[in-house]
N, C-alpha and C. Protein backbone atom coordinates (compact mmCIF):
# COMPACT_ATOMS: atom_id res chain seq x y z
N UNK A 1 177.96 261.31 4.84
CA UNK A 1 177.55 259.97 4.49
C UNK A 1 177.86 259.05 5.67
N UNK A 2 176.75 257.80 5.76
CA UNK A 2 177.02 256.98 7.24
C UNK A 2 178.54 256.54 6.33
N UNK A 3 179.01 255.92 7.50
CA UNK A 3 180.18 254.54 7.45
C UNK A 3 179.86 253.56 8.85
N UNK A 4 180.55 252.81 8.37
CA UNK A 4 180.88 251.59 9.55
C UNK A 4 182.15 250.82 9.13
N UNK A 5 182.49 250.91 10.63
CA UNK A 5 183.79 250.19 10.96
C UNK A 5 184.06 248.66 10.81
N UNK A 6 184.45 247.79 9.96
CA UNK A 6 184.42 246.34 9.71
C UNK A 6 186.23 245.75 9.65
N UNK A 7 186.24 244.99 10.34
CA UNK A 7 187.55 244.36 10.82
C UNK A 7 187.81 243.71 9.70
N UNK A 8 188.92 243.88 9.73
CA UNK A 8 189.94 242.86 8.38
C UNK A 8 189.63 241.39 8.36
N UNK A 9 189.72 240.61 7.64
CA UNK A 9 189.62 240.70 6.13
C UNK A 9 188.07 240.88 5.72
N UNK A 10 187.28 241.17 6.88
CA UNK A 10 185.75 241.09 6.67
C UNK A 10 185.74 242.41 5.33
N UNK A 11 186.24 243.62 5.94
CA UNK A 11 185.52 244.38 5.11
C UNK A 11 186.04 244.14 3.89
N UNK A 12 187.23 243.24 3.49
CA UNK A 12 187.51 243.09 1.92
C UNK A 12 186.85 241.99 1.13
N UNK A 13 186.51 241.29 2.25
CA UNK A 13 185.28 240.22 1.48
C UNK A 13 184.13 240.84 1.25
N UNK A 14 183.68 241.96 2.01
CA UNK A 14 182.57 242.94 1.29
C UNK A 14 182.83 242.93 -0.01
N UNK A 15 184.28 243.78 -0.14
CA UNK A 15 184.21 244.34 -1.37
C UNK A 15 184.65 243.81 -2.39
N UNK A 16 185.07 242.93 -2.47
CA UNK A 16 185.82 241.51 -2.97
C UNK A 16 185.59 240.14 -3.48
N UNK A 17 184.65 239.64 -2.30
CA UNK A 17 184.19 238.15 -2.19
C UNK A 17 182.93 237.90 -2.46
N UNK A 18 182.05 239.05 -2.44
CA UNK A 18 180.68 238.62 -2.40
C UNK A 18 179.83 238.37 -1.04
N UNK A 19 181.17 238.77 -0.09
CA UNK A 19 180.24 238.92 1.13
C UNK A 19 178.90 239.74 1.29
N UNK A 20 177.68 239.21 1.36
CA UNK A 20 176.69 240.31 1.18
C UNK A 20 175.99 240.60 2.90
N UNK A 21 176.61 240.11 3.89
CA UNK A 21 176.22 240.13 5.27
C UNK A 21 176.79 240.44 6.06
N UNK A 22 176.74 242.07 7.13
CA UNK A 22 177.59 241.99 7.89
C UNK A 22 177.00 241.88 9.25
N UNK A 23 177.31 240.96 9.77
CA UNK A 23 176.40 240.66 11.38
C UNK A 23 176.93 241.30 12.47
N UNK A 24 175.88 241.65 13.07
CA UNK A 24 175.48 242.52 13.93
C UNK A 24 174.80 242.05 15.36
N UNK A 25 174.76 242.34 16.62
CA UNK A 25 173.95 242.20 17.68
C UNK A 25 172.79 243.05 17.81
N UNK A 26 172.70 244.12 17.37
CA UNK A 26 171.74 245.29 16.69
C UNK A 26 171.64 245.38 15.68
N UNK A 27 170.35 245.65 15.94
CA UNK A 27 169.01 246.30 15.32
C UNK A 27 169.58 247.78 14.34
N UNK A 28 169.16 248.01 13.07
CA UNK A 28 169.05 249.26 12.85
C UNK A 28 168.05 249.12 11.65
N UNK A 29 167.21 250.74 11.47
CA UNK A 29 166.11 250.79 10.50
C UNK A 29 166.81 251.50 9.48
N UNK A 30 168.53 251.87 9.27
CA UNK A 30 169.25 252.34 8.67
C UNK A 30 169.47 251.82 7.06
N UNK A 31 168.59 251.94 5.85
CA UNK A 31 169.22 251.94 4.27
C UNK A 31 169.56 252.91 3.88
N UNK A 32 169.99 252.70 2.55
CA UNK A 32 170.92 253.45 1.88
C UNK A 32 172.16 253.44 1.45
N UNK A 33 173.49 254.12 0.93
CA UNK A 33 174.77 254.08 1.26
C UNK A 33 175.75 254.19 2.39
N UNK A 34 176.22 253.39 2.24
CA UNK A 34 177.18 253.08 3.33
C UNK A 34 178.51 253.15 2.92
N UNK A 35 179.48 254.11 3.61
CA UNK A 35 180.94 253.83 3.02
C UNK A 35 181.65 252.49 4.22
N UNK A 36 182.33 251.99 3.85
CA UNK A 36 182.86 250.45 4.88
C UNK A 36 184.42 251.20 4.71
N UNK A 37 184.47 251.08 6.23
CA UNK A 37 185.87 252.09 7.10
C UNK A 37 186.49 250.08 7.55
N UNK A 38 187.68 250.25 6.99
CA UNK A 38 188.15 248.87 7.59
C UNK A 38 188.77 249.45 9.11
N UNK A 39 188.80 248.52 9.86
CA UNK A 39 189.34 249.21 11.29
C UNK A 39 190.82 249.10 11.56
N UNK A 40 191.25 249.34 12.45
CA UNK A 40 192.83 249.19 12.66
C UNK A 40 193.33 247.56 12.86
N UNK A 41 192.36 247.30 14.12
CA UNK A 41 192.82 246.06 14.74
C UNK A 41 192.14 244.80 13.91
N UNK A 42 193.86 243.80 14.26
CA UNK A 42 192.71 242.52 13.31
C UNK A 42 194.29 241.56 13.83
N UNK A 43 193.84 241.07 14.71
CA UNK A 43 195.30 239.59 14.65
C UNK A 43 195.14 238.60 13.58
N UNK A 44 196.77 237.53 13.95
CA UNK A 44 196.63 236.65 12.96
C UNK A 44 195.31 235.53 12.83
N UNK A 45 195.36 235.64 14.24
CA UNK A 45 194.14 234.09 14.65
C UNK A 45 192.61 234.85 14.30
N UNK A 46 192.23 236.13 14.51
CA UNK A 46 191.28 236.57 13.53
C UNK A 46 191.09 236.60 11.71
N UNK A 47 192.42 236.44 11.69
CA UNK A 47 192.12 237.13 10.37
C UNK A 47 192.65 235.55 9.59
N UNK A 48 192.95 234.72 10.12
CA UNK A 48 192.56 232.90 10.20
C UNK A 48 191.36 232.30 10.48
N UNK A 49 191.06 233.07 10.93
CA UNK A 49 189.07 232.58 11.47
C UNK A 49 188.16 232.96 10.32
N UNK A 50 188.23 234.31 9.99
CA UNK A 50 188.12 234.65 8.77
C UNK A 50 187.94 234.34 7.37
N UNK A 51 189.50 233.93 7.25
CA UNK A 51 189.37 232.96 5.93
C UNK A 51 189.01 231.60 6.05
N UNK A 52 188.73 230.83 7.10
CA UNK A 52 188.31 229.37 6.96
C UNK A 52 186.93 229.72 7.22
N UNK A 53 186.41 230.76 7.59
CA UNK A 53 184.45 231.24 7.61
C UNK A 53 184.45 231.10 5.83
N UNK A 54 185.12 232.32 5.68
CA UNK A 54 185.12 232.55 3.70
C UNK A 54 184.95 231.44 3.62
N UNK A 55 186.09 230.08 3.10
CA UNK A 55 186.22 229.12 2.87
C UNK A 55 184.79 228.46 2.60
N UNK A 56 184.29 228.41 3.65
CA UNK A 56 182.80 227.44 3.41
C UNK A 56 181.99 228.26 3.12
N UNK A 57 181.50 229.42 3.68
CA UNK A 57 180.71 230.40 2.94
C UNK A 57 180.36 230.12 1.34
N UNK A 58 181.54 230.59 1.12
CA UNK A 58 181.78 230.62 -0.69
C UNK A 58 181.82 229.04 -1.30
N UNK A 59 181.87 227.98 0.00
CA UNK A 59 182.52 226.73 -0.61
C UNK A 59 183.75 226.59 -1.85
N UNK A 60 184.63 226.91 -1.51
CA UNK A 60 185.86 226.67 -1.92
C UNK A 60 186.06 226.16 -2.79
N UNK A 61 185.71 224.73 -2.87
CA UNK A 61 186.17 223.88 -3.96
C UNK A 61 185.21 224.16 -5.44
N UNK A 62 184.27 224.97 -5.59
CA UNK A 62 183.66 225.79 -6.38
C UNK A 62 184.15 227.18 -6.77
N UNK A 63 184.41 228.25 -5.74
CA UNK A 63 185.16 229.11 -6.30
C UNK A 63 186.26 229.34 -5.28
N UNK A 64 187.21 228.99 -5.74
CA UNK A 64 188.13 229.35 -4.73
C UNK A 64 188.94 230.68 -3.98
N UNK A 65 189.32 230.89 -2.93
CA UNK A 65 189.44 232.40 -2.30
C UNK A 65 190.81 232.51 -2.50
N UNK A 66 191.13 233.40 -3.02
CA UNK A 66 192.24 233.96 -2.52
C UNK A 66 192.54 235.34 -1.56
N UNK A 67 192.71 235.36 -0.39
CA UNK A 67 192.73 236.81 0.27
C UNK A 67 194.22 236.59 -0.02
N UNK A 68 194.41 238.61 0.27
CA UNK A 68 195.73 238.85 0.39
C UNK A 68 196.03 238.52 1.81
N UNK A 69 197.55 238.65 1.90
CA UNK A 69 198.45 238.63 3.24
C UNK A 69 197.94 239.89 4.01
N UNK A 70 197.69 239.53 5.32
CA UNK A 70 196.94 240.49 6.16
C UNK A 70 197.55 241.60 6.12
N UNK A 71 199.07 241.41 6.42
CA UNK A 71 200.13 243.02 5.88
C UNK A 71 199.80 243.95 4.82
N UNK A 72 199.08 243.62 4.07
CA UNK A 72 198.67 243.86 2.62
C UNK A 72 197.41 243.98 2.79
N UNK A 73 196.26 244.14 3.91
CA UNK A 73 195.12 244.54 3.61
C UNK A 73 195.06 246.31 4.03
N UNK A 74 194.16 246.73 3.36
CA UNK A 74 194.29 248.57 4.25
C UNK A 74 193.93 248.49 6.02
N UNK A 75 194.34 249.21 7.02
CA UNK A 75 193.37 249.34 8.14
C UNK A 75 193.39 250.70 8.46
N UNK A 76 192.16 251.05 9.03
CA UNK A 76 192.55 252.44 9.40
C UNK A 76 191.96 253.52 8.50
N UNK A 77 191.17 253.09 7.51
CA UNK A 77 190.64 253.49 6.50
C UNK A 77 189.48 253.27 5.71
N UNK A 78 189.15 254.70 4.72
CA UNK A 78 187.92 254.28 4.23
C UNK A 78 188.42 253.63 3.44
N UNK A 79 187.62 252.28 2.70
CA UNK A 79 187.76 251.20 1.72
C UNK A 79 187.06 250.78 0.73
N UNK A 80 185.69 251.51 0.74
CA UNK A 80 184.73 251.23 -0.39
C UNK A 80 183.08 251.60 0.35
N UNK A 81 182.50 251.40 -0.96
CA UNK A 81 181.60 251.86 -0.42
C UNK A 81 179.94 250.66 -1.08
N UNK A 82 178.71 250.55 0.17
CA UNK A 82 178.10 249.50 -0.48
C UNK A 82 176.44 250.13 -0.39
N UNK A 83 175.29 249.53 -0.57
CA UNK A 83 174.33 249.76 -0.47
C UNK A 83 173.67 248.95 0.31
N UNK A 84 173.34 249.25 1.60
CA UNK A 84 172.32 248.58 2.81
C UNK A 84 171.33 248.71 2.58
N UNK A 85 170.43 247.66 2.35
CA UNK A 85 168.85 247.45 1.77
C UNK A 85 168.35 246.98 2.93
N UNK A 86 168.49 246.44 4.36
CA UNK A 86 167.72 245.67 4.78
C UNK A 86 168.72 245.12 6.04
N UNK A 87 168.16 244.93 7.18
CA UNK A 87 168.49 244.33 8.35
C UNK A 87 167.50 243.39 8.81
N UNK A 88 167.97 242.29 9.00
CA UNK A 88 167.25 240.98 9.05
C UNK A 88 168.18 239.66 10.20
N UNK A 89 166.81 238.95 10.74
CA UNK A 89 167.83 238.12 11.67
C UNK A 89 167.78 236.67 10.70
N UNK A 90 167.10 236.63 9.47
CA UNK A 90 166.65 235.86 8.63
C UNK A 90 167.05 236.23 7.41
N UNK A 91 168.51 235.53 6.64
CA UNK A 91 168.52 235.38 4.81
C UNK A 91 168.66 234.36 4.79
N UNK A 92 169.12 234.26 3.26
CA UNK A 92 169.77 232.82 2.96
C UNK A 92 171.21 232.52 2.68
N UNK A 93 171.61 233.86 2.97
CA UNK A 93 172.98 233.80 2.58
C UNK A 93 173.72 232.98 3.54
N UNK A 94 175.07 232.70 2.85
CA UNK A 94 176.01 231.67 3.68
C UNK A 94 177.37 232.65 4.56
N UNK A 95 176.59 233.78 4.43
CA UNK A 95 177.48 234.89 5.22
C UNK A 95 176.93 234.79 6.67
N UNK A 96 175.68 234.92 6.86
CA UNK A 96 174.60 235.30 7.66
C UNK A 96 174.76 234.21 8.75
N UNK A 97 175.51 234.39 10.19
CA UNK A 97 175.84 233.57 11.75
C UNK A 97 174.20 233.92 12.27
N UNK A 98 174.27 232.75 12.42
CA UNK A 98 173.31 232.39 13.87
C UNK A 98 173.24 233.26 14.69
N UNK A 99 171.75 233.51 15.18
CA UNK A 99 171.30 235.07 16.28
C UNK A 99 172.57 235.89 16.32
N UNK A 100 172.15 236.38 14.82
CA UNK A 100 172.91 237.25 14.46
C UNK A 100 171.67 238.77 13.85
N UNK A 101 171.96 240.24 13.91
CA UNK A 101 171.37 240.61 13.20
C UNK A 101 172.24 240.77 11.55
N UNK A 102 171.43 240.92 10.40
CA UNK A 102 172.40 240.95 9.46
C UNK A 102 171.87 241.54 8.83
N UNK A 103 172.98 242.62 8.68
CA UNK A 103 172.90 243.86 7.39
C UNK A 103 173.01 243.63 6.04
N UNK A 104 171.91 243.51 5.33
CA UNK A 104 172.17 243.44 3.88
C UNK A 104 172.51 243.94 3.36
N UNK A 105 173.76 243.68 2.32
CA UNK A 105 174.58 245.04 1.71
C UNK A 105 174.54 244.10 0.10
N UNK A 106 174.66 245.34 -0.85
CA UNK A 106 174.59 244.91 -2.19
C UNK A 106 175.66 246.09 -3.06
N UNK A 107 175.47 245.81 -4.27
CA UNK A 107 176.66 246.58 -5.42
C UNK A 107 178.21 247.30 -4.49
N UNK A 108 178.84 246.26 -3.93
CA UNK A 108 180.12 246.59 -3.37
C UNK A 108 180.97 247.58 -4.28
N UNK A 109 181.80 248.46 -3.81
CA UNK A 109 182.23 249.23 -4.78
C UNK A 109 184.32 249.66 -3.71
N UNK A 110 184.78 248.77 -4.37
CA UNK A 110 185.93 249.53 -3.62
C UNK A 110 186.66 250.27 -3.94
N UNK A 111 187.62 251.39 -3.35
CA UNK A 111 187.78 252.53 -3.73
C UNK A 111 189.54 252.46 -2.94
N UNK A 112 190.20 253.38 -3.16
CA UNK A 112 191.51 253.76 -3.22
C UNK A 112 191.56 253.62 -1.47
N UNK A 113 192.27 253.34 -1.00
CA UNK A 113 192.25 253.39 0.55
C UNK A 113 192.31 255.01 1.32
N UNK A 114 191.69 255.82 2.07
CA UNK A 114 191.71 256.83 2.71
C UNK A 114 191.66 257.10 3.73
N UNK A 115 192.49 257.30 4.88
CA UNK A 115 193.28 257.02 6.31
C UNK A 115 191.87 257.85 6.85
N UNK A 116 190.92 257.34 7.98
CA UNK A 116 190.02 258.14 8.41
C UNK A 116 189.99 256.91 9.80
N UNK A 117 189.63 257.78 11.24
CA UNK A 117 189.61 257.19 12.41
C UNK A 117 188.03 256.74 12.45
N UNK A 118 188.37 255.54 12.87
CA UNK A 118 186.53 254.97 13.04
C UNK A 118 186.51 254.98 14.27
N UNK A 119 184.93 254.95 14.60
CA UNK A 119 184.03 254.96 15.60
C UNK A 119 183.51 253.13 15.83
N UNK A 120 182.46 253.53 16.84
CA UNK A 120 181.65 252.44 16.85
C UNK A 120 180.75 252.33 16.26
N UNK A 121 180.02 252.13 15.96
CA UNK A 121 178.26 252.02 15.31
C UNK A 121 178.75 252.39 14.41
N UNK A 122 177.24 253.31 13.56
CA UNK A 122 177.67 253.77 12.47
C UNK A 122 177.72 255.79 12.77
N UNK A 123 178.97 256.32 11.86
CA UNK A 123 178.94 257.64 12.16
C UNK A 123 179.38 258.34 10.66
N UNK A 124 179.26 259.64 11.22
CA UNK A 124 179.12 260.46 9.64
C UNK A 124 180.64 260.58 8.94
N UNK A 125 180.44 260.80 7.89
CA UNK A 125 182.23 260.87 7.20
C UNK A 125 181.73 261.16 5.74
N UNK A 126 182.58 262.92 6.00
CA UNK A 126 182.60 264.46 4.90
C UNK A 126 183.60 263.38 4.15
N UNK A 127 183.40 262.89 2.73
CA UNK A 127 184.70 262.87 1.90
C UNK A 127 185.14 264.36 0.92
C-alpha cells in the first residue's frame, strides 16, 4: 500500500481536524488509499506555525482546536490511513496554500501508532 510522510501536527489534523489538504509542489495522477506515516522531525516553531494555520483554517472561534502537546504526538510512524481522490492546484478548502499542489484526501481513519522509517514522496509499506 502507498504511504506518505507528513510532519507533525499536520498529519494529526488529517486524522483529527478535518484537514482534507495536503500541499504539495508536485504533481501526482496517484488515487486511492493512502496510509499517512507521520515523520520524525517537527520543532517547536513548526509545530506553532501549525496550530495558528489550524486556527484560521477551522476558524476557531466556531470550532475550537485542541492539539495535543507535541511530546504527545506519534513520529516515526504509521498513523492512519485516508483516501486520495484528486490532486488539484484549485479547492475550496481552507487547508489548501497558495501555488500549492493539493492532495485531496477524504474518510480519515486513525489507527494505533506503528514505528515504520519514511521516505520521500510516496513509497510502498507491507502492513
Amino acid at each position: 500500500m502507498k504511504a506518505l510522510s507528513i510532519r507533525q501536527p499536520w498529519a494529526w489534523l488529517i486524522l483529527h481536524a478535518g484537514k482534507d489538504i495536503e500541499n504539495r509542489t508536485w504533481h501526482t495522477n496517484y488515487t486511492g488509499p493512502l496510509l499517512i506515516h507521520a515523520s520524525k522531525g517537527c520543532t517547536q516553531r513548526e509545530y506553532f506555525e501549525a496550530a495558528a494555520f489550524a486556527k484560521l483554517a477551522l476558524d476557531d472561534s466556531l470550532r475550537p482546536l485542541t492539539l495535543p502537546p507535541l511530546k504527545e504526538l506519534p513520529r516515526g510512524a504509521i498513523v492512519g490511513q485516508v483516501e486520495m481522490v484528486d490532486c488539484s492546484r484549485v479547492t475550496g478548502s481552507p487547508w489548501h496554500m497558495k501555488d500549492q499542489w493539493g492532495f485531496e484526501l477524504e474518510n480519515p481513519v486513525p489507527m494505533e501508532p506503528i514505528p515504520y522509517k519514511g521516505q520521500l514522496g510516496f513509497f510502498e509499506v507491507i502492513l
